[in-house]
Protein backbone atom coordinates (compact mmCIF):
# COMPACT_ATOMS: atom_id res chain seq x y z
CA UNK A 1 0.00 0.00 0.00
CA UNK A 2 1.22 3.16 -0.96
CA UNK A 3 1.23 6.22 1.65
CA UNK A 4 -0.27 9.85 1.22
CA UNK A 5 1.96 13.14 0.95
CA UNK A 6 -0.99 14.76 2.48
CA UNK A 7 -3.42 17.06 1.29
CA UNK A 8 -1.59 20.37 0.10
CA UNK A 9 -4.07 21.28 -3.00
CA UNK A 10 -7.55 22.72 -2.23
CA UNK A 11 -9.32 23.66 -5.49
CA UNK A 12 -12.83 25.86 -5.09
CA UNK A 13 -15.25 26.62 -7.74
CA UNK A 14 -16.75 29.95 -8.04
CA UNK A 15 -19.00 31.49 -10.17
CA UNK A 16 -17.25 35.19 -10.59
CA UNK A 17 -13.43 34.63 -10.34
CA UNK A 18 -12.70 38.24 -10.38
CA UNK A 19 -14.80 39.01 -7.02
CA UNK A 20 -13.63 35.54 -5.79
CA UNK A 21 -9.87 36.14 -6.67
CA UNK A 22 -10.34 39.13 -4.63
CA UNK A 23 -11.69 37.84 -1.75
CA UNK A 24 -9.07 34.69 -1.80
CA UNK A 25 -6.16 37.56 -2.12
CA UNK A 26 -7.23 38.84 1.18
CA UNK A 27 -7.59 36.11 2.98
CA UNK A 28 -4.22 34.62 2.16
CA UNK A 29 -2.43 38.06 1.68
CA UNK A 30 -1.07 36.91 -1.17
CA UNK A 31 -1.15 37.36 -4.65
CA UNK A 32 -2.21 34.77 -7.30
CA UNK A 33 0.54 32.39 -8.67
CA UNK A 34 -1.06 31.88 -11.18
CA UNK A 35 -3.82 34.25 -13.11
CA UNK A 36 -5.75 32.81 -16.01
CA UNK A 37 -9.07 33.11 -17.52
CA UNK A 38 -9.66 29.40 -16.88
CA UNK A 39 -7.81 28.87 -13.40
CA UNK A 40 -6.27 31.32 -10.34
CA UNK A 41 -3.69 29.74 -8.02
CA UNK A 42 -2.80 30.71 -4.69
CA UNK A 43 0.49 29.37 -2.99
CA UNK A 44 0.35 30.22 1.01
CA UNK A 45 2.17 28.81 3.71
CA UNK A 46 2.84 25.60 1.20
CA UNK A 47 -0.92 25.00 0.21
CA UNK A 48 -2.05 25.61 -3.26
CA UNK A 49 -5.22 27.25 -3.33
CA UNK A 50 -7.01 27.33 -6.51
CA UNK A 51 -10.13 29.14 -8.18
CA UNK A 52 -11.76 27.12 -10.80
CA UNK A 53 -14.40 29.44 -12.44
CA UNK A 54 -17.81 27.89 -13.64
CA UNK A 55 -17.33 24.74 -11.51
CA UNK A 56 -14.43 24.16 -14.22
CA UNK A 57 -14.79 21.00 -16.69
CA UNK A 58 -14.83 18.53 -14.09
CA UNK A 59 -18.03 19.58 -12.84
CA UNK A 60 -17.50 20.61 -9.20
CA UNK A 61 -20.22 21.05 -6.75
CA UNK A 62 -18.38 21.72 -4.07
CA UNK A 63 -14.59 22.68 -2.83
CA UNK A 64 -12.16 19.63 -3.26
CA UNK A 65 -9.19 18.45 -1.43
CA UNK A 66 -6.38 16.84 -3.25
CA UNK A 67 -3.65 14.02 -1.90
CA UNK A 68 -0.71 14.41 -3.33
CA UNK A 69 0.85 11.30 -4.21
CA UNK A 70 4.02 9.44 -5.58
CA UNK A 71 2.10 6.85 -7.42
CA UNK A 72 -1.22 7.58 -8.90
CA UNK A 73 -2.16 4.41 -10.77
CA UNK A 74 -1.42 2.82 -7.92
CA UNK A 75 -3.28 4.76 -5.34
CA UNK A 76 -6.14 4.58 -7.54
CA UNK A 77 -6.29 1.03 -7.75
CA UNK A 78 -6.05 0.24 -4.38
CA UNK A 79 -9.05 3.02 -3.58
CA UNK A 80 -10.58 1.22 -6.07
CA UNK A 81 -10.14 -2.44 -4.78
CA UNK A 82 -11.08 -0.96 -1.48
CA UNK A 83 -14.76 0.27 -2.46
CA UNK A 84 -13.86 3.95 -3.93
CA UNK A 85 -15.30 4.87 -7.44
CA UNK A 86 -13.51 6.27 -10.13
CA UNK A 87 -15.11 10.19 -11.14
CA UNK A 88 -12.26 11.98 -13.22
CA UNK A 89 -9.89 9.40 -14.66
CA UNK A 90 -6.48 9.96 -14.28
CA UNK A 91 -5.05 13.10 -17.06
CA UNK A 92 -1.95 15.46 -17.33
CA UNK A 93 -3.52 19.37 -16.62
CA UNK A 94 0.18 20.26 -17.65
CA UNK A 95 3.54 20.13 -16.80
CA UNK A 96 3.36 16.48 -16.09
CA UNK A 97 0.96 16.76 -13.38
CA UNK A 98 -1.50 13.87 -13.21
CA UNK A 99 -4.48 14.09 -11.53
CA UNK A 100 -7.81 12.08 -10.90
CA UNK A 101 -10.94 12.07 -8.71
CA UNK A 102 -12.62 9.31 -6.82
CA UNK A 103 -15.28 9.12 -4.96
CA UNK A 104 -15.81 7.39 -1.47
CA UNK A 105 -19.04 4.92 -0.64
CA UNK A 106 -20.83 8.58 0.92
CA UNK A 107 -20.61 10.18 -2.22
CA UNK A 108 -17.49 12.52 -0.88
CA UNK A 109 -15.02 13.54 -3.98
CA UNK A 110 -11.25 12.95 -3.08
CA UNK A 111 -8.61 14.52 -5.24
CA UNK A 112 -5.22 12.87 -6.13
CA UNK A 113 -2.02 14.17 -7.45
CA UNK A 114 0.87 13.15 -8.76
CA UNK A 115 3.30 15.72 -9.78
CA UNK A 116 6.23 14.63 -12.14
């Protein structure tokens, strides 16, 4: 079994990322990493925050956590084998970072990353 690196991504959807990039600015007195039309990213206190306007193309409902993780495949098949259910199969967003969403036997999303 393969261990967690913990949870250091949090990704939010919003509906207005300017008034939410705003608001996310304050509270982490920070400016965004990254600014795009399609994505804002927050790095504070070694979390990555990110904005994902529109609920993004995943579909979120609702803010989710991501484990970052040496081993995706891996951790995915063992969620799998242990009752978890694949949402987002497992794809490069860039820079060789994988990532994939499952979802427990409550319906709760978990996010998993692998960066390269």
């Amino acid at each position: 079994m393969t261990t967690t690196q913990g949870i250091r991504t949090v990704l939010h959807p919003v509906a207005d990322l300017e008034a939410a990039k705003a608001v996310y600015a304050a509270l982490l007195g920070v400016a965004p990493q990254t600014d795009s039309p399609y994505y804002v990213g927050f790095v504070a206190a070694g979390q990555q925050i990110g904005l994902v306007p529109n609920r993004g193309p995943q579909g979120m409902a609702s803010p989710v956590a991501y484990w970052h993780v040496s081993d995706l495949g891996v951790k995915i098949a063992e969620m799998i084998a242990a009752g978890a259910t694949e949402k987002e199969s497992a794809h490069d967003v860039g820079g060789g970072r994988l990532i994939a969403t499952l979802t427990d036997p409550d319906g709760n999303v978990l996010g998993l990353i692998q960066d390269n």
